[in-house]
PDB file of N, CA and C in Angstrom:
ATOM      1  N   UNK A   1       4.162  12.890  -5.413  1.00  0.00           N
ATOM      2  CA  UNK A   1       3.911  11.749  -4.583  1.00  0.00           C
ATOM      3  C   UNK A   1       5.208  11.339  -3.902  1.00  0.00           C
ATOM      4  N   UNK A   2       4.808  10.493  -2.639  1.00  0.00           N
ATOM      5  CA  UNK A   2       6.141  10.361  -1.588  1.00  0.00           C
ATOM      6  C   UNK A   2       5.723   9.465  -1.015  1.00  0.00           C
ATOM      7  N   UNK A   3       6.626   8.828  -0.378  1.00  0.00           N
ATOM      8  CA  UNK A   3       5.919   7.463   0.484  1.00  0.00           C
ATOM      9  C   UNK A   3       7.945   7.398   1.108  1.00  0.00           C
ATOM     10  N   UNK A   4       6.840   6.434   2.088  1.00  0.00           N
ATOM     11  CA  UNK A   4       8.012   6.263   3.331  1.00  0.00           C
ATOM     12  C   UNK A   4       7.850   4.467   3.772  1.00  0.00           C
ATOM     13  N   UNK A   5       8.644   3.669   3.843  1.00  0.00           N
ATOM     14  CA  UNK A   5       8.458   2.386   4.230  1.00  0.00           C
ATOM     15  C   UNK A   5       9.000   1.875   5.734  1.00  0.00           C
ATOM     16  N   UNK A   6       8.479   1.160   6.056  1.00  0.00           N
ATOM     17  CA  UNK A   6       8.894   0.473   7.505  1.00  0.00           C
ATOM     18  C   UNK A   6       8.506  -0.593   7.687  1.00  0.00           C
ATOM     19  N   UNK A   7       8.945  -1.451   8.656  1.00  0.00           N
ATOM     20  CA  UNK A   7       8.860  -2.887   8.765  1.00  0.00           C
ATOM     21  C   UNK A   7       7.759  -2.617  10.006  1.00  0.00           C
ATOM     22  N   UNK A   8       6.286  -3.742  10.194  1.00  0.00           N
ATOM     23  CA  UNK A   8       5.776  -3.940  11.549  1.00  0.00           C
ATOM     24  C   UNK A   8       4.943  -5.480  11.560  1.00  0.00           C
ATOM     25  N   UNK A   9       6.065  -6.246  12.314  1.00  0.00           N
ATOM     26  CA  UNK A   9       5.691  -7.738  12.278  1.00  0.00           C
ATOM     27  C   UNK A   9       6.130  -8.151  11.002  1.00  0.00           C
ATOM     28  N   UNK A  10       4.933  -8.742  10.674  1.00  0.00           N
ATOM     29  CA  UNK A  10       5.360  -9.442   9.301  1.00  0.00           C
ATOM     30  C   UNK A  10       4.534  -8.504   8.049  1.00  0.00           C
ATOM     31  N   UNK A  11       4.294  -7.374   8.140  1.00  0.00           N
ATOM     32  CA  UNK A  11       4.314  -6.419   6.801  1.00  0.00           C
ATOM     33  C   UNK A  11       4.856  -5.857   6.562  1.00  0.00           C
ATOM     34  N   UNK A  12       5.425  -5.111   5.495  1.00  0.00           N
ATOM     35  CA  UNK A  12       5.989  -4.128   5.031  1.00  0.00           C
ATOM     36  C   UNK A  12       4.887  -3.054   5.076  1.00  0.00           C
ATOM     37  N   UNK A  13       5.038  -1.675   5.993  1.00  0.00           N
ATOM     38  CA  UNK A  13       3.738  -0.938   6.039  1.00  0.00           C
ATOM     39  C   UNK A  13       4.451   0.596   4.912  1.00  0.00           C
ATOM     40  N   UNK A  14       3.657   0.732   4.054  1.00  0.00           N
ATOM     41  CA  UNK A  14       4.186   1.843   3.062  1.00  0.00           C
ATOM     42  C   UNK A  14       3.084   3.011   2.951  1.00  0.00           C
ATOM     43  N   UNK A  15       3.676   4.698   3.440  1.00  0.00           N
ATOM     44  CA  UNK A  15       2.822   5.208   3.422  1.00  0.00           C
ATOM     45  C   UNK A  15       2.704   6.265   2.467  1.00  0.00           C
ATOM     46  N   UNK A  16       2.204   6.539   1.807  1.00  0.00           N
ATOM     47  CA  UNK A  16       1.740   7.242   0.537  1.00  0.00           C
ATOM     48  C   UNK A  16       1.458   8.426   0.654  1.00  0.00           C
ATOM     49  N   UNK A  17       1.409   9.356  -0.068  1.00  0.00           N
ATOM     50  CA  UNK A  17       1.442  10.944   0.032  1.00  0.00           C
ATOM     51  C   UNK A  17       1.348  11.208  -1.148  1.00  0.00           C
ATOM     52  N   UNK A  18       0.412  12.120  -1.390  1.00  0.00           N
ATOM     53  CA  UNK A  18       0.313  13.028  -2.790  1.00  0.00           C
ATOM     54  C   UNK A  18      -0.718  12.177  -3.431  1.00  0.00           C
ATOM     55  N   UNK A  19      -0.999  12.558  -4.586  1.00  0.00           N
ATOM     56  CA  UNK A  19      -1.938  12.377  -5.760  1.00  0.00           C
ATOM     57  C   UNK A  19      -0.769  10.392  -6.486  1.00  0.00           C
ATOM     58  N   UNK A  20      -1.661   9.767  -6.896  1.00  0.00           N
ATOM     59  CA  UNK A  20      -0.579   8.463  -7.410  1.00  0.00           C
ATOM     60  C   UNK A  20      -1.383   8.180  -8.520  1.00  0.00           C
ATOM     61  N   UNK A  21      -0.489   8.775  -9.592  1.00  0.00           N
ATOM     62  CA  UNK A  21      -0.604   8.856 -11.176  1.00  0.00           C
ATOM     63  C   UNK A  21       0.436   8.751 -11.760  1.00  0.00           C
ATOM     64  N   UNK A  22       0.278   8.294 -13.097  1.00  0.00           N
ATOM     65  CA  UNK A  22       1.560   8.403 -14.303  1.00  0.00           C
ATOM     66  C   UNK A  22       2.541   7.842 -13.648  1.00  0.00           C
ATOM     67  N   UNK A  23       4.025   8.475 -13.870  1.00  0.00           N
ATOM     68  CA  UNK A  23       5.262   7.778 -13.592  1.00  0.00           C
ATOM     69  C   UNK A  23       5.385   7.702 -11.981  1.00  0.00           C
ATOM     70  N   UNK A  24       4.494   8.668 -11.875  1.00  0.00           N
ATOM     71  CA  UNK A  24       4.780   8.410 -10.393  1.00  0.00           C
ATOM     72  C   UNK A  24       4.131   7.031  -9.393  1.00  0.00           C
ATOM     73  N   UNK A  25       3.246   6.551 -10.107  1.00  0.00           N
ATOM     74  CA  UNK A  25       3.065   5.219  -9.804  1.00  0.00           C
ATOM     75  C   UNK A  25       3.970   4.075 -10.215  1.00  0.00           C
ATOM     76  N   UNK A  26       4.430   4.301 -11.433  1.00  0.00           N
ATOM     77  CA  UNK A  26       5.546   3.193 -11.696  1.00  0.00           C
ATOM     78  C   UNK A  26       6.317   3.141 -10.599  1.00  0.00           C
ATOM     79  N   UNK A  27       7.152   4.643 -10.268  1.00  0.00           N
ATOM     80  CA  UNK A  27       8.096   4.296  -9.273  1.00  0.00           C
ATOM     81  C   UNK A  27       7.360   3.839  -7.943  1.00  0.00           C
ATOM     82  N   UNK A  28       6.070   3.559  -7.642  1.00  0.00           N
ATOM     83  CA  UNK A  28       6.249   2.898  -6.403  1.00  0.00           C
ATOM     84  C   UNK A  28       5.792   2.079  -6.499  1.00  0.00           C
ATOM     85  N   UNK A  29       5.112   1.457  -7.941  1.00  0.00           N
ATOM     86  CA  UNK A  29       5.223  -0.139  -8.121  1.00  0.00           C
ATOM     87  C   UNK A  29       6.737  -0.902  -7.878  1.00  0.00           C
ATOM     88  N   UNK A  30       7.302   0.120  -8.519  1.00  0.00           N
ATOM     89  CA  UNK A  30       8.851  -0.840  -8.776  1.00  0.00           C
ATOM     90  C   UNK A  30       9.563  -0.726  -7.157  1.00  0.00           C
ATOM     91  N   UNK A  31       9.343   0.378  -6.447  1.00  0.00           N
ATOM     92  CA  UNK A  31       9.405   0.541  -5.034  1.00  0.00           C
ATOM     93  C   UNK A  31       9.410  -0.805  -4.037  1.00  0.00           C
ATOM     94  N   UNK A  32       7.699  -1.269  -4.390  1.00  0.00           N
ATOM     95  CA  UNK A  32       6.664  -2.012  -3.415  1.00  0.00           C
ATOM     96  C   UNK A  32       8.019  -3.732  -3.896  1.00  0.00           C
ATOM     97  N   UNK A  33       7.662  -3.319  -5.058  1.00  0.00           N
ATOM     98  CA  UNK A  33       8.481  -4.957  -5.638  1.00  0.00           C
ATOM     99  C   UNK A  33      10.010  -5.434  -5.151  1.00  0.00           C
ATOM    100  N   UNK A  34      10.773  -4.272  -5.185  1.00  0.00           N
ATOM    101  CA  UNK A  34      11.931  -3.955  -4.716  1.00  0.00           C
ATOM    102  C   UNK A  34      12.321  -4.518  -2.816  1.00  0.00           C
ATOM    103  N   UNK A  35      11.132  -3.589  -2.400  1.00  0.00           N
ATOM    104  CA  UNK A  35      11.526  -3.657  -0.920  1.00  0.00           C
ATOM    105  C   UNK A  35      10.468  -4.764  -0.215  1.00  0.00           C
ATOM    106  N   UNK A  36       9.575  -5.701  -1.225  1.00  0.00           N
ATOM    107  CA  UNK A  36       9.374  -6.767  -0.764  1.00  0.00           C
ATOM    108  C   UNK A  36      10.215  -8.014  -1.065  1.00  0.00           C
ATOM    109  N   UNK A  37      11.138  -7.718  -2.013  1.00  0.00           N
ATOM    110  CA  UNK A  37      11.861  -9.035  -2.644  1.00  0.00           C
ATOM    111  C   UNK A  37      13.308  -8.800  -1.208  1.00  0.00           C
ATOM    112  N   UNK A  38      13.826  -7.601  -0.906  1.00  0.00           N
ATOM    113  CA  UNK A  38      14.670  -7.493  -0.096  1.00  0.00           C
ATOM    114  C   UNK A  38      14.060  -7.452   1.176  1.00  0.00           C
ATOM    115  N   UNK A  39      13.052  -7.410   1.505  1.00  0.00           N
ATOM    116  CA  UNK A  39      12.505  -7.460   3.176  1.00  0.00           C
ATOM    117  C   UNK A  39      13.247  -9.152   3.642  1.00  0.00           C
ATOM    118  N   UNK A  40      13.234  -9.389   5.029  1.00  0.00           N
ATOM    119  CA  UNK A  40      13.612 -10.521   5.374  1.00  0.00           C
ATOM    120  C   UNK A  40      12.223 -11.626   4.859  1.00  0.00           C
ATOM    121  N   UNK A  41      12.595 -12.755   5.056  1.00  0.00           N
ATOM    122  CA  UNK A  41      11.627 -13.961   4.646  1.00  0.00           C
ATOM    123  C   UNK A  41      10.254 -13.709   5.507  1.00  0.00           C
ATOM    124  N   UNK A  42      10.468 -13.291   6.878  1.00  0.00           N
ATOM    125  CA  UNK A  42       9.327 -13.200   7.595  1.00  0.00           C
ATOM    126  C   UNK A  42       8.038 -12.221   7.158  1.00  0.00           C
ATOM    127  N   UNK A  43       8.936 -10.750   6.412  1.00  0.00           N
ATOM    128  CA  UNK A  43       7.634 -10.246   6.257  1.00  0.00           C
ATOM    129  C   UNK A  43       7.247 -10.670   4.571  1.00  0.00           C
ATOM    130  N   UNK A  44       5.992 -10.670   4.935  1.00  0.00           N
ATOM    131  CA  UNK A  44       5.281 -10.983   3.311  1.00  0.00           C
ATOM    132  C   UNK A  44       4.185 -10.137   2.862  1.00  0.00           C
ATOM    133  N   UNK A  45       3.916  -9.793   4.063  1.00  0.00           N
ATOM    134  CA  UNK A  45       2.347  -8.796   3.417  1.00  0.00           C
ATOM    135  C   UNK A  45       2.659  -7.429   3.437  1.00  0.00           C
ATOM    136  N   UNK A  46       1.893  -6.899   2.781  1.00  0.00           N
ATOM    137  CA  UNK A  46       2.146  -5.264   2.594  1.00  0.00           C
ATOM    138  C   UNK A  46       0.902  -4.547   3.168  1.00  0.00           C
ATOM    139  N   UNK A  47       1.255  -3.484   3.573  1.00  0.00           N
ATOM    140  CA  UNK A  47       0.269  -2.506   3.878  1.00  0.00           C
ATOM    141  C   UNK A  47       0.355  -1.247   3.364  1.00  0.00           C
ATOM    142  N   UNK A  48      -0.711  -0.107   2.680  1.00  0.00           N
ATOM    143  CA  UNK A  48      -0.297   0.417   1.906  1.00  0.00           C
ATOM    144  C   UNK A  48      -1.487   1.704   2.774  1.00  0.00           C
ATOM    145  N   UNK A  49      -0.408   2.639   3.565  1.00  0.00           N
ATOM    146  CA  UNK A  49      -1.528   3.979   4.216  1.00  0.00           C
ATOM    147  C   UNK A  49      -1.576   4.973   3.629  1.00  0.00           C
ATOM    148  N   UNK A  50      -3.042   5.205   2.498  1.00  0.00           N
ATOM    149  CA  UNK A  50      -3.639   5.721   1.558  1.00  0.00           C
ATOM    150  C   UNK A  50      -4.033   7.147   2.139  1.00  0.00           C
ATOM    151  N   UNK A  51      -4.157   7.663   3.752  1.00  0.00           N
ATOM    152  CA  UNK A  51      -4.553   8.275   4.514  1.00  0.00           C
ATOM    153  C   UNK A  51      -4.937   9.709   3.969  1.00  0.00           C
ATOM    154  N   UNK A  52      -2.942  10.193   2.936  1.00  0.00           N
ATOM    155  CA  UNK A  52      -2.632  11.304   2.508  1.00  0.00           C
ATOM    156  C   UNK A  52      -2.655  10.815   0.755  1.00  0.00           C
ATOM    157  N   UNK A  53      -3.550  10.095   0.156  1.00  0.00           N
ATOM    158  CA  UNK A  53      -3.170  10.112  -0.892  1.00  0.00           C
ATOM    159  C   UNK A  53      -4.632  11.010  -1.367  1.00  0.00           C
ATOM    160  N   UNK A  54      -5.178  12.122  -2.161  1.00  0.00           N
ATOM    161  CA  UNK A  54      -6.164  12.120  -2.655  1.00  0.00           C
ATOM    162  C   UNK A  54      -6.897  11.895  -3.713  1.00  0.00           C
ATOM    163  N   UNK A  55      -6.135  11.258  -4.409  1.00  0.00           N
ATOM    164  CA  UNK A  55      -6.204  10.723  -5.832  1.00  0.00           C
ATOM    165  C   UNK A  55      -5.548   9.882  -6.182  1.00  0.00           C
ATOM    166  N   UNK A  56      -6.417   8.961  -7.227  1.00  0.00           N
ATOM    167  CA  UNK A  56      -5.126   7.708  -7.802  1.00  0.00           C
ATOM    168  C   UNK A  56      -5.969   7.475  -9.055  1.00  0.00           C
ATOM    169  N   UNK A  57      -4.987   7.439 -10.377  1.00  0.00           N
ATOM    170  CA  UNK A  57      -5.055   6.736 -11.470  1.00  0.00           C
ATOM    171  C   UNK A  57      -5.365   5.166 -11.435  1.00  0.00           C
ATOM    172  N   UNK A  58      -5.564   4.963 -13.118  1.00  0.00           N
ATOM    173  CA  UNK A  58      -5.237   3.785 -13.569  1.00  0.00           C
ATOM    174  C   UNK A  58      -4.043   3.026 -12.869  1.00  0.00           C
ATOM    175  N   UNK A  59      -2.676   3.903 -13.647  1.00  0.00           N
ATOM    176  CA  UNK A  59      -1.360   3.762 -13.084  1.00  0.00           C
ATOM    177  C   UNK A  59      -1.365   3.830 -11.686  1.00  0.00           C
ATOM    178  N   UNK A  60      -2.003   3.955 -10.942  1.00  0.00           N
ATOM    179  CA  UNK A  60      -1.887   4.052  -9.166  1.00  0.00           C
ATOM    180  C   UNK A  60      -2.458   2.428  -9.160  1.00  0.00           C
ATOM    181  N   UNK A  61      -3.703   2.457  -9.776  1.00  0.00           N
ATOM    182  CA  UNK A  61      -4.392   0.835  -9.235  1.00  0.00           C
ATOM    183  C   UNK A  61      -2.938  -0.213  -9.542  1.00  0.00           C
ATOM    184  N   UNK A  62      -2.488  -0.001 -10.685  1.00  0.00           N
ATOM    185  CA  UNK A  62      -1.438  -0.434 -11.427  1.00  0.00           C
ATOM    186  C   UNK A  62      -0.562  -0.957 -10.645  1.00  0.00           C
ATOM    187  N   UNK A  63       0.308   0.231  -9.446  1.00  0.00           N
ATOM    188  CA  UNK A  63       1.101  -0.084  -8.636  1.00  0.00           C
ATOM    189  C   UNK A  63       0.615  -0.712  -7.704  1.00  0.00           C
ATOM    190  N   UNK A  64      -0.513  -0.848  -7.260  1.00  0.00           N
ATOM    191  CA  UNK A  64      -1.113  -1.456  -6.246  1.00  0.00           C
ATOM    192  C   UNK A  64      -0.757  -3.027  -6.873  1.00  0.00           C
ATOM    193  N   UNK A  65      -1.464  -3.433  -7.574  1.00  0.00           N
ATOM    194  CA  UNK A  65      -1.441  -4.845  -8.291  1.00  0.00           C
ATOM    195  C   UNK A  65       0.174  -5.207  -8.264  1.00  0.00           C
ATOM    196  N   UNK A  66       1.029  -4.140  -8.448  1.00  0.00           N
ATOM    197  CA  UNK A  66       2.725  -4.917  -8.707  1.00  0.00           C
ATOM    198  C   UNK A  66       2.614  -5.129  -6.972  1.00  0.00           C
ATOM    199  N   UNK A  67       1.984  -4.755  -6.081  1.00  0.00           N
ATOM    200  CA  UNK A  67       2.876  -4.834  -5.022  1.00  0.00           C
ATOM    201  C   UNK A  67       2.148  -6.140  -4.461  1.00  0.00           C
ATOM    202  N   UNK A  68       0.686  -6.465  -4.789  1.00  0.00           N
ATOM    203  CA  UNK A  68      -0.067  -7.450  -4.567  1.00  0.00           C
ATOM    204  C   UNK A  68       0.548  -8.650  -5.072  1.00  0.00           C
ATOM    205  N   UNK A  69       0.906  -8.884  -6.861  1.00  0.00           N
ATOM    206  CA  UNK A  69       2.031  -9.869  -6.551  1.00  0.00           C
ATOM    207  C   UNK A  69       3.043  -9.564  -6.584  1.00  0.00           C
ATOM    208  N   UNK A  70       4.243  -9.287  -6.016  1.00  0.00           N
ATOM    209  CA  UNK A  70       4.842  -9.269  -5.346  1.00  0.00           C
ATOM    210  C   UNK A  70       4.338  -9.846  -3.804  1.00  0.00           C
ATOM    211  N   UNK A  71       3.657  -9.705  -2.874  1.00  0.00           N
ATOM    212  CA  UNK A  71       3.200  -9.565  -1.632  1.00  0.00           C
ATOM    213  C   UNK A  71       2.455 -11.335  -1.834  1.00  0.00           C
ATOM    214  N   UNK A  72       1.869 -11.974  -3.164  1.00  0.00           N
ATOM    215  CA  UNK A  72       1.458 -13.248  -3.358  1.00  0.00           C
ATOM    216  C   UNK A  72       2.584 -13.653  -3.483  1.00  0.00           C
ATOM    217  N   UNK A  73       3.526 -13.251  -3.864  1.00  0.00           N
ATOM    218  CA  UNK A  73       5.089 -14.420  -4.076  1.00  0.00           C
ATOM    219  C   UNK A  73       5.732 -15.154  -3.184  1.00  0.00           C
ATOM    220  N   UNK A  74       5.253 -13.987  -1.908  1.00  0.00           N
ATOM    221  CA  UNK A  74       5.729 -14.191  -0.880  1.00  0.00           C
ATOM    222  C   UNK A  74       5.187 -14.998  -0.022  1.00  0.00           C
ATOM    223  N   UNK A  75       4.107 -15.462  -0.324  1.00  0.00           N
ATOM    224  CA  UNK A  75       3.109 -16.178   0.840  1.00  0.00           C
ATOM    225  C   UNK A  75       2.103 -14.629   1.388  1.00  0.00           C
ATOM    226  N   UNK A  76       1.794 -13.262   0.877  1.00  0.00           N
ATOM    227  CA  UNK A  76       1.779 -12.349   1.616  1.00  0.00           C
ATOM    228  C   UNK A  76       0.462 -12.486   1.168  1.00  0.00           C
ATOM    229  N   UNK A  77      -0.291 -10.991   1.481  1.00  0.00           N
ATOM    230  CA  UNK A  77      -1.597 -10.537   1.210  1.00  0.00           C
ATOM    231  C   UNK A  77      -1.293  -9.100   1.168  1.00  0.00           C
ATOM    232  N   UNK A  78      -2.360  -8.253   0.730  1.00  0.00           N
ATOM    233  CA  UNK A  78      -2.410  -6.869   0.576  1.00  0.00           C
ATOM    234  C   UNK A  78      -3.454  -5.869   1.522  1.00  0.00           C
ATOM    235  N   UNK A  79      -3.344  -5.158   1.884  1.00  0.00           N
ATOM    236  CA  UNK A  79      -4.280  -4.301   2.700  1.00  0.00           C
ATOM    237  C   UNK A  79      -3.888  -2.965   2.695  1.00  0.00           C
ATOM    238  N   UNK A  80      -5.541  -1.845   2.059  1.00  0.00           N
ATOM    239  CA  UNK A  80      -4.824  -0.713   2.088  1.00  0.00           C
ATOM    240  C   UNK A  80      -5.513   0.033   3.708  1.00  0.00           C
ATOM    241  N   UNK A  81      -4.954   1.176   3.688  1.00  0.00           N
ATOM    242  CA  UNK A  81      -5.208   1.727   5.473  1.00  0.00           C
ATOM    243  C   UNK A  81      -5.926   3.206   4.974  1.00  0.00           C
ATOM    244  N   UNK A  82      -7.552   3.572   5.599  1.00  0.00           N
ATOM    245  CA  UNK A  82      -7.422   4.634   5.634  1.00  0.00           C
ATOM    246  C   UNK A  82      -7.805   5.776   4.369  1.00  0.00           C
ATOM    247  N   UNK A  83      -8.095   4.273   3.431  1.00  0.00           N
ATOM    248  CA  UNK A  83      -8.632   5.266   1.744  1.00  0.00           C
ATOM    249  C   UNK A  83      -9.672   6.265   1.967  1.00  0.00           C
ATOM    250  N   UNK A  84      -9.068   7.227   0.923  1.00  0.00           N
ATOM    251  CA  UNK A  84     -10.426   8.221   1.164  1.00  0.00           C
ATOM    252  C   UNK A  84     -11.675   7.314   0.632  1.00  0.00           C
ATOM    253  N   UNK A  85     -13.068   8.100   0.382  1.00  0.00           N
ATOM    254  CA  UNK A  85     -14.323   7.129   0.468  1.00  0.00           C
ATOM    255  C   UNK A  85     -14.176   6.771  -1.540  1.00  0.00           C
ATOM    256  N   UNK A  86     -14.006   7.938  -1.982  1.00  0.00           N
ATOM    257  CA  UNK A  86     -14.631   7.914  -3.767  1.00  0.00           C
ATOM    258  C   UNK A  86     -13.044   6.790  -3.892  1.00  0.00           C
ATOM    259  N   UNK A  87     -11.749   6.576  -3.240  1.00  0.00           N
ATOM    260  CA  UNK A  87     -10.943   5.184  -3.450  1.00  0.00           C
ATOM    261  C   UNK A  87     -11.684   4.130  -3.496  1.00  0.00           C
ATOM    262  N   UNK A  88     -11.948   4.168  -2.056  1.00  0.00           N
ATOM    263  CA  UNK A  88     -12.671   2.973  -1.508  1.00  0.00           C
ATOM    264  C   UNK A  88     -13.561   2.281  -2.368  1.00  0.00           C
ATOM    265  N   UNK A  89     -14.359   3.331  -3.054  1.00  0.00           N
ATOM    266  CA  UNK A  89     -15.544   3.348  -4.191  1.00  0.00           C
ATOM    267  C   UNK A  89     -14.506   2.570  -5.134  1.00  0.00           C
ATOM    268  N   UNK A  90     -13.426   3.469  -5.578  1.00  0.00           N
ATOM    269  CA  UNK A  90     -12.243   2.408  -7.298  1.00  0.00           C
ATOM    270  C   UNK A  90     -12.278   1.425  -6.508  1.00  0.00           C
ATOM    271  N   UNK A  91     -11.748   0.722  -5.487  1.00  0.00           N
ATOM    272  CA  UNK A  91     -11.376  -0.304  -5.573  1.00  0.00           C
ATOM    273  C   UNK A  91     -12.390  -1.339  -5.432  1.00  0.00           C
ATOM    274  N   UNK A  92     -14.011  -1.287  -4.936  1.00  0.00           N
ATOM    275  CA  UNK A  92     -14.867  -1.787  -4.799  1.00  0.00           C
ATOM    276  C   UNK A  92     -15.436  -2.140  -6.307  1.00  0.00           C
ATOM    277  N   UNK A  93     -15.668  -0.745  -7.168  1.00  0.00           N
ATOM    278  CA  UNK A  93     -15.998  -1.143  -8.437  1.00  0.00           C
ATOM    279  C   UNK A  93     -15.042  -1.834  -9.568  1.00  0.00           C
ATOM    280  N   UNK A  94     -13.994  -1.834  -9.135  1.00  0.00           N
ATOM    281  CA  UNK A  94     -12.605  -2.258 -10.347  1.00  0.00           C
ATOM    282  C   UNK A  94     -12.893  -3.967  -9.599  1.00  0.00           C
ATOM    283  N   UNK A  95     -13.740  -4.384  -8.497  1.00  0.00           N
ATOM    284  CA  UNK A  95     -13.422  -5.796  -7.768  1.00  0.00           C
ATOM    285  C   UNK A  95     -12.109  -5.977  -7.347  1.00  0.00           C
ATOM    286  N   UNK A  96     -11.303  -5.012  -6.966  1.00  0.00           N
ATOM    287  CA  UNK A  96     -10.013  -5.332  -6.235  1.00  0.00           C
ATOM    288  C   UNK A  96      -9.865  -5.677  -5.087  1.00  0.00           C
ATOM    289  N   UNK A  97     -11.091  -5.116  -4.386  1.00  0.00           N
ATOM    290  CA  UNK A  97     -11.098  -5.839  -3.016  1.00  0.00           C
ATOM    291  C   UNK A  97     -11.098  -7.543  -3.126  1.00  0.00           C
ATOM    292  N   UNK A  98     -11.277  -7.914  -4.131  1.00  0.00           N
ATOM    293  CA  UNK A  98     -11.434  -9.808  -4.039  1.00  0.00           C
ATOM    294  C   UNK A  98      -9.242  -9.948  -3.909  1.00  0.00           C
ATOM    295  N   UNK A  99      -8.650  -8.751  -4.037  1.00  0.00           N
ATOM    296  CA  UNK A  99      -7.208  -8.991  -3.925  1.00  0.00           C
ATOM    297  C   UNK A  99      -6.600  -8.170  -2.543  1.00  0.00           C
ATOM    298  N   UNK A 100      -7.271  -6.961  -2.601  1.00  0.00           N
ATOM    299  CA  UNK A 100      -6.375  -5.831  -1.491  1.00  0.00           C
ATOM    300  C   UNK A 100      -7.983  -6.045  -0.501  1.00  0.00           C
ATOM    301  N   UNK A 101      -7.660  -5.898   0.490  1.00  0.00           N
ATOM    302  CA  UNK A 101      -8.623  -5.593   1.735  1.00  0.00           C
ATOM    303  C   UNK A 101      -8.500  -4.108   2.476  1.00  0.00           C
ATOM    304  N   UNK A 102      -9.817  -3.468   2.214  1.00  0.00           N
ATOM    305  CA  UNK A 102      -9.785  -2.138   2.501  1.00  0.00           C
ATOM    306  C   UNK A 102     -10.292  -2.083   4.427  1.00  0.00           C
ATOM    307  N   UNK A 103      -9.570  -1.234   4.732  1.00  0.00           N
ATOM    308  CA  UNK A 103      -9.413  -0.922   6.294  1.00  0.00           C
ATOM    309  C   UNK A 103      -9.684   0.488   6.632  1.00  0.00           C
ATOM    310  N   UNK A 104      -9.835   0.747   7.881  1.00  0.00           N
ATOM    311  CA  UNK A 104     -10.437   1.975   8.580  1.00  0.00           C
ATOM    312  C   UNK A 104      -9.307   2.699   8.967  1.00  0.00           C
ATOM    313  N   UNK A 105      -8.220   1.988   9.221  1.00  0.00           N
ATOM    314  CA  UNK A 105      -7.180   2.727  10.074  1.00  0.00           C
ATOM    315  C   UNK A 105      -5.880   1.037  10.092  1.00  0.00           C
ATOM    316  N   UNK A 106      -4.941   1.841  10.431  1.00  0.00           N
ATOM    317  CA  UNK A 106      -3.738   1.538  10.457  1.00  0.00           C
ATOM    318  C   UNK A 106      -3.979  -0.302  11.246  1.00  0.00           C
ATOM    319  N   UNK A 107      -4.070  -0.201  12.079  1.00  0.00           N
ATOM    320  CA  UNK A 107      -3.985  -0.805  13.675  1.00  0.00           C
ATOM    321  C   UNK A 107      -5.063  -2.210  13.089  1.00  0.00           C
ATOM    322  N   UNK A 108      -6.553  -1.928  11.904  1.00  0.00           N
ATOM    323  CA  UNK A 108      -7.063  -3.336  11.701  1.00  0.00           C
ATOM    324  C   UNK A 108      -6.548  -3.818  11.013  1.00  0.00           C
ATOM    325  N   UNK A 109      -5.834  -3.143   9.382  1.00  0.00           N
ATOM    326  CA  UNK A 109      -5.326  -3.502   8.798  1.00  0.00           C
ATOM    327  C   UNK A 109      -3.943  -4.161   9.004  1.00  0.00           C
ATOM    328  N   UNK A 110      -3.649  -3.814   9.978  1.00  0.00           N
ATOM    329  CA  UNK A 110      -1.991  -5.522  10.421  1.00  0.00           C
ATOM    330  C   UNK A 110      -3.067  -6.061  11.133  1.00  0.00           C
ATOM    331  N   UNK A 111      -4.244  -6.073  12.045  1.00  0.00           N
ATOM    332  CA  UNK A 111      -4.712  -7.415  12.217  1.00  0.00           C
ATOM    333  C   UNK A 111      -5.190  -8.210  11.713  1.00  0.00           C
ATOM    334  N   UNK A 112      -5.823  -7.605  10.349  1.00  0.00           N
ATOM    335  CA  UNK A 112      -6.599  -8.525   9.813  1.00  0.00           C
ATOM    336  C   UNK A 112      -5.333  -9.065   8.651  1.00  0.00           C
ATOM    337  N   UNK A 113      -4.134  -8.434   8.189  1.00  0.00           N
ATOM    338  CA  UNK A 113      -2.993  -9.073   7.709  1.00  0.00           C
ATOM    339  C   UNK A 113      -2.198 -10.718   8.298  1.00  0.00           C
ATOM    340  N   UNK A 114      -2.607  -9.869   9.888  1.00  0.00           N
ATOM    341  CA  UNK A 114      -1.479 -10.736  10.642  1.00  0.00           C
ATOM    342  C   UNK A 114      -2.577 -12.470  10.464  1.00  0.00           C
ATOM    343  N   UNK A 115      -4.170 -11.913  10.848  1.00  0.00           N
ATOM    344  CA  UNK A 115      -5.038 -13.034  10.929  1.00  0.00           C
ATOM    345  C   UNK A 115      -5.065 -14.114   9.843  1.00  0.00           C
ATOM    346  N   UNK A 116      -4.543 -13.083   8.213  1.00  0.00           N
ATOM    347  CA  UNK A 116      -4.662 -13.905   7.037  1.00  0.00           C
ATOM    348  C   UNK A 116      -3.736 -15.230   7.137  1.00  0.00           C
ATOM    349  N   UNK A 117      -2.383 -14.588   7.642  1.00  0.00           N
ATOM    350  CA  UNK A 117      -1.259 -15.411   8.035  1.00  0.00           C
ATOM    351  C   UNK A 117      -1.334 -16.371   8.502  1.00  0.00           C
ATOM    352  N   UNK A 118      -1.989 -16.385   9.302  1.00  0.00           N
ATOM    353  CA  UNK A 118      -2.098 -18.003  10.233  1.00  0.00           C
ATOM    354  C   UNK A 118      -3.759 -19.167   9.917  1.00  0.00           C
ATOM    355  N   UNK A 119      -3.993 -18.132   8.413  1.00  0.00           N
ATOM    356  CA  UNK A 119      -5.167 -19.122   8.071  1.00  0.00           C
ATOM    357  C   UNK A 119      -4.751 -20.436   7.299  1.00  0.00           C
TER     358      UNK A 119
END
């Protein structure tokens, strides 16, 4: 697993690669926590593009949740981009969507981030 981060507006957009299991989810829990506590004050929400991931553990939902709070500490919200469908399925049946908001593509997920912002 690999991931790459960048700033757009006010999210931190993080994109994911590989299978996200075992230790390899720790490190991008501790990642997500890291480079939201050092992002500037403006960004708060995270975006997380699942596009290339094809699998995720326990430990994957795991990192998701560190980056969610983290991303609540901030005033932020969570949104992932792009999950394959049987994800989409974990995160629907685990009720995580009542925390992360699942998206089609890159481009709704900062709008519907940016929209949370000014609610």
């Amino acid at each position: 697993m690999d991931f790459s981060v960048r700033v757009d507006g006010s999210a931190l957009v993080v994109t994911v690669v590989g299978r996200l299991i075992a230790d390899q989810s720790a490190r991008l829990g501790r990642a997500l926590e890291e480079a939201l506590a050092e992002a500037p004050d403006d960004v708060q929400s995270l975006l997380l593009n699942m596009r290339d991931v094809p699998y995720i553990d326990s430990q994957g939902l795991g990192s998701v949740i560190r980056g969610q709070q983290a991303a609540a500490a901030k005033g932020g919200r969570v949104a992932l981009a792009e999950p394959a469908p049987h994800i989409s399925r974990l995160f629907t049946v685990t009720k995580l969507t009542n925390v992360v908001s699942l998206h089609d593509d890159e481009a709704s997920a900062l709008a519907a981030l940016a929209s949370q912002e000014t609610l």
